[in-house]
C-alpha atoms as a PDB file:
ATOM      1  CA  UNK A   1      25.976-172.528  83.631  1.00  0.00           C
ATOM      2  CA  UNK A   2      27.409-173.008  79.935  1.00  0.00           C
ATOM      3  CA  UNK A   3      27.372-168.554  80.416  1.00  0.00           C
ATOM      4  CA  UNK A   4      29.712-168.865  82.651  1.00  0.00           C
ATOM      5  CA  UNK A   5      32.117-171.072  81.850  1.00  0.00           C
ATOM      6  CA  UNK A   6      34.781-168.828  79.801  1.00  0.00           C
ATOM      7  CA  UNK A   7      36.084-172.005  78.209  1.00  0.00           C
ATOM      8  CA  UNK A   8      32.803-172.845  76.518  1.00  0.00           C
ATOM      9  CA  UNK A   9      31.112-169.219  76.034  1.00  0.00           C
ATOM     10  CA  UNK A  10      31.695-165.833  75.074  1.00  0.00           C
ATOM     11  CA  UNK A  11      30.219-162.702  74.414  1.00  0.00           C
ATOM     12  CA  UNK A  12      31.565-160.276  71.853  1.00  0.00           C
ATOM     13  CA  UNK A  13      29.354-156.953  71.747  1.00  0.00           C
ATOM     14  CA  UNK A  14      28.839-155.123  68.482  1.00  0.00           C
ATOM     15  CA  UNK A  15      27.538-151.906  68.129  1.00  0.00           C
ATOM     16  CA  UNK A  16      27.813-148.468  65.993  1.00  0.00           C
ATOM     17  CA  UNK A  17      29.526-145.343  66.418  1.00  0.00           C
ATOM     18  CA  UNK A  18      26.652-143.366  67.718  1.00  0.00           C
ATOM     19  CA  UNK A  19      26.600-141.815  71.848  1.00  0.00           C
ATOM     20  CA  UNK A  20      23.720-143.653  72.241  1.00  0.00           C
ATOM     21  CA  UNK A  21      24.276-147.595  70.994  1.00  0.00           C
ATOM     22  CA  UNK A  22      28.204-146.625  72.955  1.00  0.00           C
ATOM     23  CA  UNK A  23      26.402-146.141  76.318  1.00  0.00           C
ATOM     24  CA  UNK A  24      24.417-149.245  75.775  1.00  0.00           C
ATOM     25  CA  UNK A  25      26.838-151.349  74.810  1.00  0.00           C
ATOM     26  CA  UNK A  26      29.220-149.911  77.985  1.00  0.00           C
ATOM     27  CA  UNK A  27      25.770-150.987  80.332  1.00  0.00           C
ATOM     28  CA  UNK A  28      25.621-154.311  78.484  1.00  0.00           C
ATOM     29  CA  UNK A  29      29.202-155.326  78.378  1.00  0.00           C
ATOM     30  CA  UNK A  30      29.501-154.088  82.317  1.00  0.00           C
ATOM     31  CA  UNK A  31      26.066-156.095  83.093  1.00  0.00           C
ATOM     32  CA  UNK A  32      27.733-159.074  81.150  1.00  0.00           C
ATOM     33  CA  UNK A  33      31.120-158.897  83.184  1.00  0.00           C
ATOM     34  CA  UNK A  34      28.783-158.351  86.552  1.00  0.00           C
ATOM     35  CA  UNK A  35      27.465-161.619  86.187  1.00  0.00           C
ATOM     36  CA  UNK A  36      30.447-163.242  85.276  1.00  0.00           C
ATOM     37  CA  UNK A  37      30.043-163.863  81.713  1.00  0.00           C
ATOM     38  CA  UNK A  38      32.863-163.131  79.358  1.00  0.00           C
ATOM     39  CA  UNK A  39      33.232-160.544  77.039  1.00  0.00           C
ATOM     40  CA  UNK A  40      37.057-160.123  75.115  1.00  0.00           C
ATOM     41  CA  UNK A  41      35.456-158.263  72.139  1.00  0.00           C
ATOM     42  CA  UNK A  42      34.334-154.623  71.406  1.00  0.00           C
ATOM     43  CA  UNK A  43      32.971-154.848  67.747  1.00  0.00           C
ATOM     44  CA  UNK A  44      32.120-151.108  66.509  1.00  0.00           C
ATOM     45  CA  UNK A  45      30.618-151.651  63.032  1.00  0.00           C
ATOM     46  CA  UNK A  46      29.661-149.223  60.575  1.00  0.00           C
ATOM     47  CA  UNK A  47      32.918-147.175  61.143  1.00  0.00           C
ATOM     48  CA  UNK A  48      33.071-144.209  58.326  1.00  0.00           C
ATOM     49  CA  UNK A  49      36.387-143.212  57.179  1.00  0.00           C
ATOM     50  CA  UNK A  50      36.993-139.952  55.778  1.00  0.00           C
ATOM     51  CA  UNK A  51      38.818-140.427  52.726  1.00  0.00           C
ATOM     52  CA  UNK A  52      35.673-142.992  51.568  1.00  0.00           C
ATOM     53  CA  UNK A  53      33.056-140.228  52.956  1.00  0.00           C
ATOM     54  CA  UNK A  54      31.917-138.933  49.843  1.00  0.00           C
ATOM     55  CA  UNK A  55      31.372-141.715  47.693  1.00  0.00           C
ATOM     56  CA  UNK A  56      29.454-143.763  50.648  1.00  0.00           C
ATOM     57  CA  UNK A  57      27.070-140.834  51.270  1.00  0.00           C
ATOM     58  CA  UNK A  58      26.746-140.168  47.199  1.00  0.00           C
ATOM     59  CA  UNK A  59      25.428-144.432  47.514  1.00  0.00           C
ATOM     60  CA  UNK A  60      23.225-144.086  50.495  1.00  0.00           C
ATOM     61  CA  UNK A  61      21.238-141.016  48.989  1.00  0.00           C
ATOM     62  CA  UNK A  62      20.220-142.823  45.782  1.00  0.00           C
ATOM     63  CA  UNK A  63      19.683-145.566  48.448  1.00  0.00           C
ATOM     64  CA  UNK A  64      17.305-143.812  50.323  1.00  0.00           C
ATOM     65  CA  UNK A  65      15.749-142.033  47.488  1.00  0.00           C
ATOM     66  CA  UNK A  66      15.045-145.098  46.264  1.00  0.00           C
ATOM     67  CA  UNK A  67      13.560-146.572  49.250  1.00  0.00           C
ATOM     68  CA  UNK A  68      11.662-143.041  49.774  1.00  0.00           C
ATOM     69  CA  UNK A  69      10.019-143.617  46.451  1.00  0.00           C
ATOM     70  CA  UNK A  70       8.889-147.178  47.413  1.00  0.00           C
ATOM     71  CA  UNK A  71       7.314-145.932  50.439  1.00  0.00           C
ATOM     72  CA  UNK A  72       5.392-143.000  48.635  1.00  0.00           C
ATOM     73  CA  UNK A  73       4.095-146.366  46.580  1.00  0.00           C
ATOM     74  CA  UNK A  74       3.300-147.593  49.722  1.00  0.00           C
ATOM     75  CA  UNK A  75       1.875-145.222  51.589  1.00  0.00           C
ATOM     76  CA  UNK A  76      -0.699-144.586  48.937  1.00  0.00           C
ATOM     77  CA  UNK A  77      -1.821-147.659  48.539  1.00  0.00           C
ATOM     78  CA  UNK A  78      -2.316-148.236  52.028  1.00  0.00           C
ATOM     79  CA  UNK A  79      -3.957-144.366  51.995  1.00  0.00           C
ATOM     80  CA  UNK A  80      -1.370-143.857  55.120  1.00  0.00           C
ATOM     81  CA  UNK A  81      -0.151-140.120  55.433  1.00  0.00           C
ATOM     82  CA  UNK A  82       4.045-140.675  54.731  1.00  0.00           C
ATOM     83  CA  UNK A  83       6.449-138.433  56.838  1.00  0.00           C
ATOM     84  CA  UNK A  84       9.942-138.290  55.803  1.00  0.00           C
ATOM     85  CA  UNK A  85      12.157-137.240  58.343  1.00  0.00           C
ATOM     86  CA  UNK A  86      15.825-135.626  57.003  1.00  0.00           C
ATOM     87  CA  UNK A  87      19.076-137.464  58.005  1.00  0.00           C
ATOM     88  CA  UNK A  88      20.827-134.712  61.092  1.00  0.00           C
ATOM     89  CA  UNK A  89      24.473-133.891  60.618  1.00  0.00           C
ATOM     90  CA  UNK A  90      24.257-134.579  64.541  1.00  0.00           C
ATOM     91  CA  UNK A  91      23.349-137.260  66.601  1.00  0.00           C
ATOM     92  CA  UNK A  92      19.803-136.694  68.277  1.00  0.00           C
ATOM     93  CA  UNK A  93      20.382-136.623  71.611  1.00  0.00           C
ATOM     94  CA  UNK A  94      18.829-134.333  74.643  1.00  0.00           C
ATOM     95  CA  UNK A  95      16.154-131.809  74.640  1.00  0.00           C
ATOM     96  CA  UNK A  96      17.554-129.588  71.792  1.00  0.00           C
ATOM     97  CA  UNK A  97      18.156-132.958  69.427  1.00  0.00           C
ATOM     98  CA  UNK A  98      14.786-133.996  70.330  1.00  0.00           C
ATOM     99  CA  UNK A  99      12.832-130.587  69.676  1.00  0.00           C
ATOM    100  CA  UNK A 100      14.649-130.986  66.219  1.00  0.00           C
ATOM    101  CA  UNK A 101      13.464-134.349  65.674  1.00  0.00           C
ATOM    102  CA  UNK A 102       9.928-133.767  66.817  1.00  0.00           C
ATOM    103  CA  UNK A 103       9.545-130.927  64.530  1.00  0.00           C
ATOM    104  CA  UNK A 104      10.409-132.243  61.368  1.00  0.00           C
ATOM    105  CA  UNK A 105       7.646-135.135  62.485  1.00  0.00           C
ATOM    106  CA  UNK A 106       4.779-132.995  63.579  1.00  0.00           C
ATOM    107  CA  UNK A 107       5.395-130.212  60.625  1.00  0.00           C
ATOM    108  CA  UNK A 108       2.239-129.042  59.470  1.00  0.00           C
ATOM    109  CA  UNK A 109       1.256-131.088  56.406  1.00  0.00           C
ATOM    110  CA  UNK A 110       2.064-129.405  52.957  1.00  0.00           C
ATOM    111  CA  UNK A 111      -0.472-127.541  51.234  1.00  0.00           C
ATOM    112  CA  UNK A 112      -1.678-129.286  48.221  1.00  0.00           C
END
């Protein structure tokens, strides 16, 4: 009851600026609304602006690199075969975005 009563509760949905977390957010806040509950905010976090571009991706490389590293540490201590799948310029979506996705997964492994 406390759900519905727009004087004691409110949603707010947050999400990020990819197709996919947009649709489900647009089926949550619609769901939400359907059942009477309200919802008077649209949070989208993680919003990249251009003219900071460079310098964010520059920090989340060494980021990742370093987190990379730790799970090469990991992996081999827990003898547990690591796959590192690259960051796409594109958002993986459909059949084409998938195929892409499953073959950097299911590459061969390297020769060593």
């Amino acid at each position: 009851a406390i759900l519905h009563d727009e004087a004691r509760a409110e949603f707010a949905v947050v999400t990020i600026a990819t197709e996919l977390a947009m649709l489900e957010s647009e089926r949550l806040l619609a769901a939400l609304r359907a059942d009477g509950i309200a919802v008077n905010h649209l949070v989208v976090n993680r919003v990249l602006d251009d003219k900071d571009a460079d310098a964010f991706v520059e920090r989340l490389a060494r980021g990742h690199a370093k987190c990379v590293g730790r799970a090469r540490d990991v992996s081999e201590r827990a003898r547990a075969e690591l796959t590192v799948v690259p960051y796409f310029d594109t958002e993986v979506t459909g059949v084409p975005g998938l195929r892409a996705l499953g073959a950097a997964l299911f590459r061969p492994p390297a020769a060593k």
